[in-house]
PDB file of N, CA and C in Angstrom:
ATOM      1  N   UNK A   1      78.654  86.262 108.114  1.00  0.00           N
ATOM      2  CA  UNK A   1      79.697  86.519 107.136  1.00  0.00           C
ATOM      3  C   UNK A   1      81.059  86.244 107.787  1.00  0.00           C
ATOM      4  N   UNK A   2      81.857  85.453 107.081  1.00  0.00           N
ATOM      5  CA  UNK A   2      83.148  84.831 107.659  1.00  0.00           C
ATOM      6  C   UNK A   2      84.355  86.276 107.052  1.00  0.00           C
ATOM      7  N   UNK A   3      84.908  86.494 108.549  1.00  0.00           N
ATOM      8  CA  UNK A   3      86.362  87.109 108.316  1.00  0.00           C
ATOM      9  C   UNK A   3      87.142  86.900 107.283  1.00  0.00           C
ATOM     10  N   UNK A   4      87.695  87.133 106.578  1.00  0.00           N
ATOM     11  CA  UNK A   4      88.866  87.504 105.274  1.00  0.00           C
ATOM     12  C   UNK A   4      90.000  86.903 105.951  1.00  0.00           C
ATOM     13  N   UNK A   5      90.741  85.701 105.910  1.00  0.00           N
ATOM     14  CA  UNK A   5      92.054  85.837 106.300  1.00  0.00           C
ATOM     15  C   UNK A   5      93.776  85.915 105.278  1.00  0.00           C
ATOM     16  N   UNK A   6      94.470  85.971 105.862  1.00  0.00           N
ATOM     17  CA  UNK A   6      95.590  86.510 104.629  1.00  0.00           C
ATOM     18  C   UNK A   6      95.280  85.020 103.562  1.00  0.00           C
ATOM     19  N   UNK A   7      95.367  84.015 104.061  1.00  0.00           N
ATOM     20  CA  UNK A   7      95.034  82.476 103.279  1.00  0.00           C
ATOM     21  C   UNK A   7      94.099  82.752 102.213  1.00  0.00           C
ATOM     22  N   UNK A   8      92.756  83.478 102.760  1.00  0.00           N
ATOM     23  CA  UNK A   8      91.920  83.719 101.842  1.00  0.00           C
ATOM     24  C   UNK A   8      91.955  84.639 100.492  1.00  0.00           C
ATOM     25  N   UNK A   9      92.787  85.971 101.498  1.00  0.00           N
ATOM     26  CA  UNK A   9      93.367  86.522 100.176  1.00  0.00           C
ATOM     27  C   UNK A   9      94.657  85.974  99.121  1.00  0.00           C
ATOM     28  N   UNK A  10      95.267  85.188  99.891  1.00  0.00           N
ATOM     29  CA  UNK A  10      96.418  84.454  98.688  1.00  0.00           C
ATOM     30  C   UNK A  10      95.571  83.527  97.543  1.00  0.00           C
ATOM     31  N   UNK A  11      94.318  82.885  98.023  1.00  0.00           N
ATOM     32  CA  UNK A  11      93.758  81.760  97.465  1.00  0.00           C
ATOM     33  C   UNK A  11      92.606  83.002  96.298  1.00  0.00           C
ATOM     34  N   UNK A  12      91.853  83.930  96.293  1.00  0.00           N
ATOM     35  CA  UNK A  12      91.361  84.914  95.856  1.00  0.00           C
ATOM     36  C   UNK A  12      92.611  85.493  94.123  1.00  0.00           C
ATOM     37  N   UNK A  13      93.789  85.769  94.827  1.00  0.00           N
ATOM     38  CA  UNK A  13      94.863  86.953  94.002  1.00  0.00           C
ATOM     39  C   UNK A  13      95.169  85.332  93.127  1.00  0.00           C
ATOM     40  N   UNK A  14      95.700  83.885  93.514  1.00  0.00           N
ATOM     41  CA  UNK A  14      95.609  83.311  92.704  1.00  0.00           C
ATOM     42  C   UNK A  14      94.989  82.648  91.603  1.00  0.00           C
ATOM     43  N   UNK A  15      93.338  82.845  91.968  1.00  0.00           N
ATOM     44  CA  UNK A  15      92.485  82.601  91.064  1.00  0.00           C
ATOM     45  C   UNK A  15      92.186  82.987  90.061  1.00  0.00           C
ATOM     46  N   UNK A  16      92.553  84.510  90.377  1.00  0.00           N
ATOM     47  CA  UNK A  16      92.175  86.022  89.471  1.00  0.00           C
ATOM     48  C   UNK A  16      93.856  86.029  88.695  1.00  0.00           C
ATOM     49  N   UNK A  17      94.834  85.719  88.935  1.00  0.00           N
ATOM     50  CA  UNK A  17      95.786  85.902  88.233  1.00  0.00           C
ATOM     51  C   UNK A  17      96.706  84.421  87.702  1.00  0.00           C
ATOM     52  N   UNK A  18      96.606  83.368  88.423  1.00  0.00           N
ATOM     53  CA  UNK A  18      97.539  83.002  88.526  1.00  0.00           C
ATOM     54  C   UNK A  18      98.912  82.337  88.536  1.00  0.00           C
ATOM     55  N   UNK A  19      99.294  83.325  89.425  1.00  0.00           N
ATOM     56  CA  UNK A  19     100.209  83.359  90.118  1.00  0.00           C
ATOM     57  C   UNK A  19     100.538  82.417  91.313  1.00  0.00           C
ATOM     58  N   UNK A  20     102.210  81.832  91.415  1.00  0.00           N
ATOM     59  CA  UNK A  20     102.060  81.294  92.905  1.00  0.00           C
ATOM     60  C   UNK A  20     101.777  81.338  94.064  1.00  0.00           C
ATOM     61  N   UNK A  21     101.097  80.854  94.892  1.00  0.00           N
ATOM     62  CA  UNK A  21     100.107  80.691  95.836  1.00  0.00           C
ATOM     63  C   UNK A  21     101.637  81.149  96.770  1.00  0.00           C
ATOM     64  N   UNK A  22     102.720  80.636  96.927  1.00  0.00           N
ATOM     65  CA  UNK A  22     103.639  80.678  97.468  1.00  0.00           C
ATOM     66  C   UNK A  22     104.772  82.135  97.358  1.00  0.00           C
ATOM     67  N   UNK A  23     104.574  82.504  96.466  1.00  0.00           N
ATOM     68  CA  UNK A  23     105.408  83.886  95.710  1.00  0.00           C
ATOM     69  C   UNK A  23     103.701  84.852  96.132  1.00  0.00           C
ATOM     70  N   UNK A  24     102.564  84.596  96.354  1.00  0.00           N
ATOM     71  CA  UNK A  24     101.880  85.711  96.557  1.00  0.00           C
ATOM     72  C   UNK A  24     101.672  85.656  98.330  1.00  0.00           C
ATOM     73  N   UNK A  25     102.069  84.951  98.925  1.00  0.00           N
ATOM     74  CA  UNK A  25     102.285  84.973 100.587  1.00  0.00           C
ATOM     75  C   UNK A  25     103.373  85.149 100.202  1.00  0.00           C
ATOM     76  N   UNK A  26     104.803  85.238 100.302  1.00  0.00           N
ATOM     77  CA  UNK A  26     105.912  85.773 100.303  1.00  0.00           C
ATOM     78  C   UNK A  26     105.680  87.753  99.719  1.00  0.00           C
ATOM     79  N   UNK A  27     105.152  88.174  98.891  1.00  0.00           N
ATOM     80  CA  UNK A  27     104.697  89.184  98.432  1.00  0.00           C
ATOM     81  C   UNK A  27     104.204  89.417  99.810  1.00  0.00           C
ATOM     82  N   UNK A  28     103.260  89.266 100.077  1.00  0.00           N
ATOM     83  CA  UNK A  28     102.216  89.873 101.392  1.00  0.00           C
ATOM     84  C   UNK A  28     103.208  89.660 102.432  1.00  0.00           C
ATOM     85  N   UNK A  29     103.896  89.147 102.847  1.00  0.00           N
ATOM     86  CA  UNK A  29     104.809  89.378 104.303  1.00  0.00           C
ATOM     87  C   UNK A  29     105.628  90.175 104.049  1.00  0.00           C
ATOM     88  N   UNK A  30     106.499  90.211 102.526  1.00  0.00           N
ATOM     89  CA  UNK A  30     107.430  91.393 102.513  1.00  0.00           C
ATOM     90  C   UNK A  30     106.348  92.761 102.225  1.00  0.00           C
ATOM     91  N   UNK A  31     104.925  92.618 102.369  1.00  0.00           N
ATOM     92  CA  UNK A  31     104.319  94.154 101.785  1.00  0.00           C
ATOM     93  C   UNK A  31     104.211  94.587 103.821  1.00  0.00           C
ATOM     94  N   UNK A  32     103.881  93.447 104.269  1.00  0.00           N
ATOM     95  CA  UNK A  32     103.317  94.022 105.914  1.00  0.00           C
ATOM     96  C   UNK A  32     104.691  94.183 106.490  1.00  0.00           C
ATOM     97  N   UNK A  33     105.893  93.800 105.771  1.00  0.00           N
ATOM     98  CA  UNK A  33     107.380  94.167 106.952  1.00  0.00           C
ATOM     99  C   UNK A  33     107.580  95.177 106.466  1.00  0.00           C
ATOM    100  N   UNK A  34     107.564  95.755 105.089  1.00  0.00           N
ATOM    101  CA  UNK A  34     107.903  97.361 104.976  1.00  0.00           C
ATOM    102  C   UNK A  34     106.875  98.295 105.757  1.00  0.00           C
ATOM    103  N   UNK A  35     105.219  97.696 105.510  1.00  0.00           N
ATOM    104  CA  UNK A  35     104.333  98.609 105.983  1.00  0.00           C
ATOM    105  C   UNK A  35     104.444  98.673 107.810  1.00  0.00           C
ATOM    106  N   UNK A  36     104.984  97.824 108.529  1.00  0.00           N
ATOM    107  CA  UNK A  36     105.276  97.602 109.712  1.00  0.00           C
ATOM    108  C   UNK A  36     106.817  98.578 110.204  1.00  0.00           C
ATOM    109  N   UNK A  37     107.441  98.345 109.301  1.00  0.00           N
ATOM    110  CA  UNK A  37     108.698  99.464 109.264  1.00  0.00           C
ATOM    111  C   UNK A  37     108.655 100.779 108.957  1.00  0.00           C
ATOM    112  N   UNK A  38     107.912 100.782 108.372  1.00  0.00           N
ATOM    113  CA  UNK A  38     107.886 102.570 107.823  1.00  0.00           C
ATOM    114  C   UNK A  38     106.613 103.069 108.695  1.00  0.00           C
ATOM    115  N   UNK A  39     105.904 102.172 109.589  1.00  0.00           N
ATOM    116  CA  UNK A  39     105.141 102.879 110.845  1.00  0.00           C
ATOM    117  C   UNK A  39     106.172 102.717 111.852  1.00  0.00           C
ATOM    118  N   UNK A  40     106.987 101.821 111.911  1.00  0.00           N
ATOM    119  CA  UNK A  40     107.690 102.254 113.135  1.00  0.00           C
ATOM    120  C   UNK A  40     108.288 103.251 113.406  1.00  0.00           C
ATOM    121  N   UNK A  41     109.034 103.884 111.851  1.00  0.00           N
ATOM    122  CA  UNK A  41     109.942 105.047 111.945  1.00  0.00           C
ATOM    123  C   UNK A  41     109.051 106.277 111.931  1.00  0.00           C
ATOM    124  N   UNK A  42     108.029 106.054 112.533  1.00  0.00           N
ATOM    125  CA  UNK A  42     106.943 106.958 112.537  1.00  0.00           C
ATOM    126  C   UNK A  42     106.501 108.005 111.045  1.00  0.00           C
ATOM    127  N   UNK A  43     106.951 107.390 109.831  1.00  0.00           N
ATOM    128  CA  UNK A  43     106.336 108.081 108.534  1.00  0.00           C
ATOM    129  C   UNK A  43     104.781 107.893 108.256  1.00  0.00           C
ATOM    130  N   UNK A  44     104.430 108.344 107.872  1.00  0.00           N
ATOM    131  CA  UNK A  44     103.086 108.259 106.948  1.00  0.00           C
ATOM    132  C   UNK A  44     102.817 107.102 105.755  1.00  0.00           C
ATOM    133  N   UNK A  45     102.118 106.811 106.072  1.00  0.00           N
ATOM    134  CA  UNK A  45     101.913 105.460 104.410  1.00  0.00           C
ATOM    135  C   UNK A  45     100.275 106.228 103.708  1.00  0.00           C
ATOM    136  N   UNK A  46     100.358 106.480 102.744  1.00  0.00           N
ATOM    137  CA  UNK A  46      99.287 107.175 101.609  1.00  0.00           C
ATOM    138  C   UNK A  46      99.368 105.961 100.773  1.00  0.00           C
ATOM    139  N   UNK A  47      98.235 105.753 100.703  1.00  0.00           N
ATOM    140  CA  UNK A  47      97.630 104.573  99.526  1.00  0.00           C
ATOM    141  C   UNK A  47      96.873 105.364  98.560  1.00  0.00           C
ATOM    142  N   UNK A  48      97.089 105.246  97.627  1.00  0.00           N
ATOM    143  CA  UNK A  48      95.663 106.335  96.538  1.00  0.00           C
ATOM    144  C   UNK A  48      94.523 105.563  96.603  1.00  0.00           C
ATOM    145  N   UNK A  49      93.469 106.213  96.537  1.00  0.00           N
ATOM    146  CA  UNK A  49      91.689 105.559  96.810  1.00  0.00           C
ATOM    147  C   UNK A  49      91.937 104.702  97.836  1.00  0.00           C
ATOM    148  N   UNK A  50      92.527 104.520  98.715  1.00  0.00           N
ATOM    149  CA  UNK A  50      92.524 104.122 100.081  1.00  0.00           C
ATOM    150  C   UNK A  50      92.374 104.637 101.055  1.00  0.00           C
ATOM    151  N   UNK A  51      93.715 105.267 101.563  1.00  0.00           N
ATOM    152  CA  UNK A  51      93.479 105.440 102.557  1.00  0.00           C
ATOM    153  C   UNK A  51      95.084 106.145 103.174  1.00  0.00           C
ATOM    154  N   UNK A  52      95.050 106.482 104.181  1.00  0.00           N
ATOM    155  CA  UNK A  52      96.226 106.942 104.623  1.00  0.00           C
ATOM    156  C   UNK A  52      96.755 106.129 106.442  1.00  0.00           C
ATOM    157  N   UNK A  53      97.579 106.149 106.324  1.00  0.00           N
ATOM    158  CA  UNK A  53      98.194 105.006 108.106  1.00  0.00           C
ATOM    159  C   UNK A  53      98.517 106.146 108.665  1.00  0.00           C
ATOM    160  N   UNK A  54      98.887 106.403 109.700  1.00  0.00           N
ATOM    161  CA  UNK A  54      99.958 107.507 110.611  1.00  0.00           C
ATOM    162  C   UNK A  54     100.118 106.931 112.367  1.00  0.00           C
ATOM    163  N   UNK A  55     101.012 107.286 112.589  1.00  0.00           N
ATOM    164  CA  UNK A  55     101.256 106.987 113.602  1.00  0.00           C
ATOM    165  C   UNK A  55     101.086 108.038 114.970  1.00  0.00           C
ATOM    166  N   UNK A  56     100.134 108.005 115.880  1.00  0.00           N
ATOM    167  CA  UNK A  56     100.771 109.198 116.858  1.00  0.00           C
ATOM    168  C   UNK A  56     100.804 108.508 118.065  1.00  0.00           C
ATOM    169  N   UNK A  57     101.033 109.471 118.948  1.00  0.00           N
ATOM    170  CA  UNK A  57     101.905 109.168 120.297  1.00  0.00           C
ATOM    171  C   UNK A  57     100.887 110.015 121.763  1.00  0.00           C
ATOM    172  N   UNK A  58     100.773 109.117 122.294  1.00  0.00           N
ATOM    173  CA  UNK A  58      99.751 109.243 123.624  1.00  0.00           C
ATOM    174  C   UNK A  58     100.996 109.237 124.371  1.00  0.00           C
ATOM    175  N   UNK A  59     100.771 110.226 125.471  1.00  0.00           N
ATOM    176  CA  UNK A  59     101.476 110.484 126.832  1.00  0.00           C
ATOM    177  C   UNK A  59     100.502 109.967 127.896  1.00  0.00           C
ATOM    178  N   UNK A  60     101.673 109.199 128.581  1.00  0.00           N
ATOM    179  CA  UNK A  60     101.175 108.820 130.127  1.00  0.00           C
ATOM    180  C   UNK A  60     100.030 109.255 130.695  1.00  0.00           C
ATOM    181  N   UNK A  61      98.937 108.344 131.404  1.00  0.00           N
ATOM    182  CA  UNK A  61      98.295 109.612 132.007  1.00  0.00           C
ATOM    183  C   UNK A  61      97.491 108.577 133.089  1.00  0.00           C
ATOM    184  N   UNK A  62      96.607 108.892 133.745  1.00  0.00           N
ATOM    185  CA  UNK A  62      96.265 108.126 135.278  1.00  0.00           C
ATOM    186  C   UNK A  62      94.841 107.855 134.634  1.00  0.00           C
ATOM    187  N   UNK A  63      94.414 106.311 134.538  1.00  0.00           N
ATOM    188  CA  UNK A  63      92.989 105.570 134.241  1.00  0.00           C
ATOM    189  C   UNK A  63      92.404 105.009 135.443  1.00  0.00           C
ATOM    190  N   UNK A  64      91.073 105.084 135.539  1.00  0.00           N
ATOM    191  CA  UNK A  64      90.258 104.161 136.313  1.00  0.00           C
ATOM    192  C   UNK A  64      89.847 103.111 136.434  1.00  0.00           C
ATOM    193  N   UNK A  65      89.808 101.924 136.674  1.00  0.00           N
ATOM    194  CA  UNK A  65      88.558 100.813 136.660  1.00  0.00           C
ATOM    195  C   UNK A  65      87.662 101.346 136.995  1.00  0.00           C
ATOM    196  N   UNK A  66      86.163 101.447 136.296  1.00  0.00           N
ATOM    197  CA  UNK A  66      85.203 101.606 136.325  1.00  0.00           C
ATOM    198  C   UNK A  66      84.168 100.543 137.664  1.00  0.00           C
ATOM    199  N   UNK A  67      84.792  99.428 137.823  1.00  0.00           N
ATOM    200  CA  UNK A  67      83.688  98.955 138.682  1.00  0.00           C
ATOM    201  C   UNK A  67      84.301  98.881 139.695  1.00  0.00           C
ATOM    202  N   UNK A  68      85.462  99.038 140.338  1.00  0.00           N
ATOM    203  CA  UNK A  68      86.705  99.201 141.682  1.00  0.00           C
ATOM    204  C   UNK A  68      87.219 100.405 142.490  1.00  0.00           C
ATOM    205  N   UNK A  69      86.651 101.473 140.725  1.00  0.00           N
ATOM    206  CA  UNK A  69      87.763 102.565 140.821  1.00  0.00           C
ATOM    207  C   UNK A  69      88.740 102.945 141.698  1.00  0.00           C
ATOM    208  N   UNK A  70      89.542 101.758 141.336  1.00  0.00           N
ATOM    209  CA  UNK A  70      91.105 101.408 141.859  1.00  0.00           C
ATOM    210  C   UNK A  70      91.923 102.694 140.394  1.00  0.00           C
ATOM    211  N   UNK A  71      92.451 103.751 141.129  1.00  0.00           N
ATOM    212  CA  UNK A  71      92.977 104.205 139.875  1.00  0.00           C
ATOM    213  C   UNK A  71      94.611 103.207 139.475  1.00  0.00           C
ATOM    214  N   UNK A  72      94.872 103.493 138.383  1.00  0.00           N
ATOM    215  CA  UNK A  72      96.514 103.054 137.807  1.00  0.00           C
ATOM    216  C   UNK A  72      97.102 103.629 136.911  1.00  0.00           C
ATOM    217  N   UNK A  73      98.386 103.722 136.258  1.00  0.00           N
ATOM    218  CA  UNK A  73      98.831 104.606 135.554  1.00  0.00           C
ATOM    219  C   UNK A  73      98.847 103.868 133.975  1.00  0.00           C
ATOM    220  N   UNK A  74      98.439 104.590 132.884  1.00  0.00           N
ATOM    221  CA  UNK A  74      98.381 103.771 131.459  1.00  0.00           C
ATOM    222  C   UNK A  74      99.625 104.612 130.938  1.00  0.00           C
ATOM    223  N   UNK A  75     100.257 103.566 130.408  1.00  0.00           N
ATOM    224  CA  UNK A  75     102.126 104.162 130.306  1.00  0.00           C
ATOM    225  C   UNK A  75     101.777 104.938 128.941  1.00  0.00           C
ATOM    226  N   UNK A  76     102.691 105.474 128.232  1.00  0.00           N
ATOM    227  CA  UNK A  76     103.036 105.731 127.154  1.00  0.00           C
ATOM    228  C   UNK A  76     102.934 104.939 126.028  1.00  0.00           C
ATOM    229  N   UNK A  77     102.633 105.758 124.549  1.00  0.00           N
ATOM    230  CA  UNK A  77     102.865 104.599 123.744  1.00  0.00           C
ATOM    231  C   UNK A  77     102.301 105.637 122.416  1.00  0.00           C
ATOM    232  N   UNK A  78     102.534 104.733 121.348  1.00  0.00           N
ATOM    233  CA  UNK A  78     102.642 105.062 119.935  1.00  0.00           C
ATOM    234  C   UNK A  78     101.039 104.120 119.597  1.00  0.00           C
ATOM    235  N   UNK A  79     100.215 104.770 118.605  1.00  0.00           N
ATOM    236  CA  UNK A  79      99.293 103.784 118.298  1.00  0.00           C
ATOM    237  C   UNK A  79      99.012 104.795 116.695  1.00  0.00           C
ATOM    238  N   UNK A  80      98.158 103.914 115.984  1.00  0.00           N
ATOM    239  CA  UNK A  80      97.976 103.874 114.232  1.00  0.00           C
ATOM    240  C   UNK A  80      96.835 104.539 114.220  1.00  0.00           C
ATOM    241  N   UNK A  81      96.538 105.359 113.349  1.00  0.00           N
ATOM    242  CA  UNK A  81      95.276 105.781 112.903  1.00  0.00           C
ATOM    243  C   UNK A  81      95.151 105.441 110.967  1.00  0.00           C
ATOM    244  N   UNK A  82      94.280 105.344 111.124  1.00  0.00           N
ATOM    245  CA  UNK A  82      93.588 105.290 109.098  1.00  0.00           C
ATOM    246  C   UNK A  82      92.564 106.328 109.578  1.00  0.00           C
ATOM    247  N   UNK A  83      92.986 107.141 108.245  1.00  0.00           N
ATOM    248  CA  UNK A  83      92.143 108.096 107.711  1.00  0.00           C
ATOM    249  C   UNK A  83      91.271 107.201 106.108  1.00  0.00           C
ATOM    250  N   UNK A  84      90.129 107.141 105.552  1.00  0.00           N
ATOM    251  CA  UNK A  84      89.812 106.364 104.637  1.00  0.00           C
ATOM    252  C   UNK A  84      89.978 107.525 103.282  1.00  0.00           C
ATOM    253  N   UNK A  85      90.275 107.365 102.048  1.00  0.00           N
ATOM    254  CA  UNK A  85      89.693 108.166 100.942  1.00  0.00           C
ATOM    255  C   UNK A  85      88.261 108.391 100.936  1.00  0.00           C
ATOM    256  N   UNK A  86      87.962 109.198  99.852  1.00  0.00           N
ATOM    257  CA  UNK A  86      86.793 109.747  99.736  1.00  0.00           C
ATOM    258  C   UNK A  86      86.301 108.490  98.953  1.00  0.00           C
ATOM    259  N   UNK A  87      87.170 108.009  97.682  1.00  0.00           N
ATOM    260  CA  UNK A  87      86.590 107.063  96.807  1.00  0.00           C
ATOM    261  C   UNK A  87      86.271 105.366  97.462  1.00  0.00           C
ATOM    262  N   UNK A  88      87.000 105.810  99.244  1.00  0.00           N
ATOM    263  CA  UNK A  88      87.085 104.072  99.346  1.00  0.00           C
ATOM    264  C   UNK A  88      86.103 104.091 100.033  1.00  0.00           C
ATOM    265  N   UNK A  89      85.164 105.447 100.911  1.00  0.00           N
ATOM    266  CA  UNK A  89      84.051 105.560 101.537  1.00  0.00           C
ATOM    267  C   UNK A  89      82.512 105.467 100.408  1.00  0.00           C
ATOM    268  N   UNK A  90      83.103 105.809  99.272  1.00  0.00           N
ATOM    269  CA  UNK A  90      82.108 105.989  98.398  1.00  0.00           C
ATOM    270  C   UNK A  90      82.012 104.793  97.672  1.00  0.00           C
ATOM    271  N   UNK A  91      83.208 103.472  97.281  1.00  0.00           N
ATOM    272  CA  UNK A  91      82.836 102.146  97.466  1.00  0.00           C
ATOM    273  C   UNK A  91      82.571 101.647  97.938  1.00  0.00           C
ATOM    274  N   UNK A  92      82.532 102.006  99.666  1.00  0.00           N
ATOM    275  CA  UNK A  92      81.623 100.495 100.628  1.00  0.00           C
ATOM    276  C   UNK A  92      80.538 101.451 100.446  1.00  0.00           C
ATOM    277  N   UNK A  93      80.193 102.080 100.311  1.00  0.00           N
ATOM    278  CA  UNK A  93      78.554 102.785 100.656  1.00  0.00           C
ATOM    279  C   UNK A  93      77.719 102.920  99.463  1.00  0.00           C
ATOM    280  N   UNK A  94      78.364 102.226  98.500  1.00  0.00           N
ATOM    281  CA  UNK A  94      77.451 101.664  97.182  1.00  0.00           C
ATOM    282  C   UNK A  94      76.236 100.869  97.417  1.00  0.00           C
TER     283      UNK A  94
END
Protein backbone atom coordinates (compact mmCIF):
# COMPACT_ATOMS: atom_id res chain seq x y z
CA UNK A 1 0.00 0.00 0.00
CA UNK A 2 1.51 3.33 -1.28
CA UNK A 3 1.90 6.40 1.24
CA UNK A 4 -0.72 9.34 0.82
CA UNK A 5 1.22 12.34 -0.31
CA UNK A 6 -0.04 16.09 0.00
CA UNK A 7 -0.16 15.75 -4.27
CA UNK A 8 -2.35 12.89 -3.68
CA UNK A 9 -4.56 14.58 -1.44
CA UNK A 10 -4.88 17.82 -3.71
CA UNK A 11 -5.60 15.38 -6.78
CA UNK A 12 -8.43 13.26 -4.37
CA UNK A 13 -10.28 17.00 -2.82
CA UNK A 14 -10.28 17.94 -6.65
CA UNK A 15 -12.06 15.11 -7.97
CA UNK A 16 -14.65 15.04 -5.21
CA UNK A 17 -15.26 18.80 -5.52
CA UNK A 18 -13.84 20.49 -8.11
CA UNK A 19 -12.06 22.88 -7.16
CA UNK A 20 -8.54 24.29 -8.20
CA UNK A 21 -5.88 21.91 -7.98
CA UNK A 22 -3.83 25.15 -7.33
CA UNK A 23 -6.20 27.16 -4.72
CA UNK A 24 -6.48 23.54 -2.90
CA UNK A 25 -2.40 23.33 -2.36
CA UNK A 26 -2.39 26.95 -1.51
CA UNK A 27 -5.37 26.03 1.11
CA UNK A 28 -3.15 23.13 2.54
CA UNK A 29 0.11 25.25 3.08
CA UNK A 30 -1.81 28.11 4.58
CA UNK A 31 -3.79 25.14 6.84
CA UNK A 32 -0.01 23.52 7.91
CA UNK A 33 1.51 27.37 8.56
CA UNK A 34 -1.25 28.19 11.03
CA UNK A 35 -1.20 24.50 12.35
CA UNK A 36 2.75 24.87 12.56
CA UNK A 37 2.26 28.31 14.37
CA UNK A 38 -0.16 27.73 16.85
CA UNK A 39 2.19 24.55 17.92
CA UNK A 40 4.90 26.72 18.14
CA UNK A 41 3.26 29.12 20.55
CA UNK A 42 2.79 26.07 22.41
CA UNK A 43 -1.41 26.08 22.24
CA UNK A 44 -3.43 23.11 21.77
CA UNK A 45 -5.13 22.34 18.28
CA UNK A 46 -8.67 20.18 18.94
CA UNK A 47 -10.07 18.86 15.75
CA UNK A 48 -13.71 17.37 16.43
CA UNK A 49 -13.80 13.40 15.59
CA UNK A 50 -10.16 13.73 15.25
CA UNK A 51 -8.09 14.29 17.29
CA UNK A 52 -6.21 16.69 19.48
CA UNK A 53 -2.05 18.10 18.79
CA UNK A 54 -0.20 19.46 22.01
CA UNK A 55 2.96 20.28 22.48
CA UNK A 56 5.27 19.30 25.55
CA UNK A 57 8.68 19.90 26.61
CA UNK A 58 11.48 17.26 27.58
CA UNK A 59 14.37 18.47 29.82
CA UNK A 60 17.93 17.67 29.21
CA UNK A 61 19.04 14.53 30.40
CA UNK A 62 22.28 12.03 29.87
CA UNK A 63 21.61 8.95 26.97
CA UNK A 64 23.59 5.94 26.12
CA UNK A 65 24.69 4.21 22.96
CA UNK A 66 23.65 0.95 23.45
CA UNK A 67 26.46 -0.91 21.56
CA UNK A 68 29.64 1.61 22.85
CA UNK A 69 27.96 2.78 25.84
CA UNK A 70 29.77 5.93 25.22
CA UNK A 71 27.32 8.08 27.37
CA UNK A 72 26.24 11.89 25.82
CA UNK A 73 23.99 14.53 26.73
CA UNK A 74 20.32 14.71 24.68
CA UNK A 75 19.66 18.59 24.88
CA UNK A 76 16.35 19.97 25.47
CA UNK A 77 13.46 20.32 23.35
CA UNK A 78 9.71 20.68 22.63
CA UNK A 79 8.07 17.63 20.75
CA UNK A 80 4.03 16.95 19.55
CA UNK A 81 1.80 14.48 20.83
CA UNK A 82 -1.88 13.40 19.13
CA UNK A 83 -4.25 12.18 21.32
CA UNK A 84 -6.95 10.35 18.63
CA UNK A 85 -11.00 10.80 19.22
CA UNK A 86 -13.04 8.11 20.22
CA UNK A 87 -15.00 8.37 16.77
CA UNK A 88 -11.63 8.47 14.71
CA UNK A 89 -10.46 5.13 16.65
CA UNK A 90 -13.83 3.69 16.01
CA UNK A 91 -13.42 4.56 12.11
CA UNK A 92 -10.12 2.88 11.43
CA UNK A 93 -11.24 -0.16 13.47
CA UNK A 94 -14.33 -0.72 11.30
Amino acid sequence: MKNKTKFDIVKDIHSTTGTSKVFINDLIDHFLKVFVTTLKDKKKINIKNFGSFNIKFKSSRIGRNPKNLKTYKISERNFITFKTSKNLKKLINE
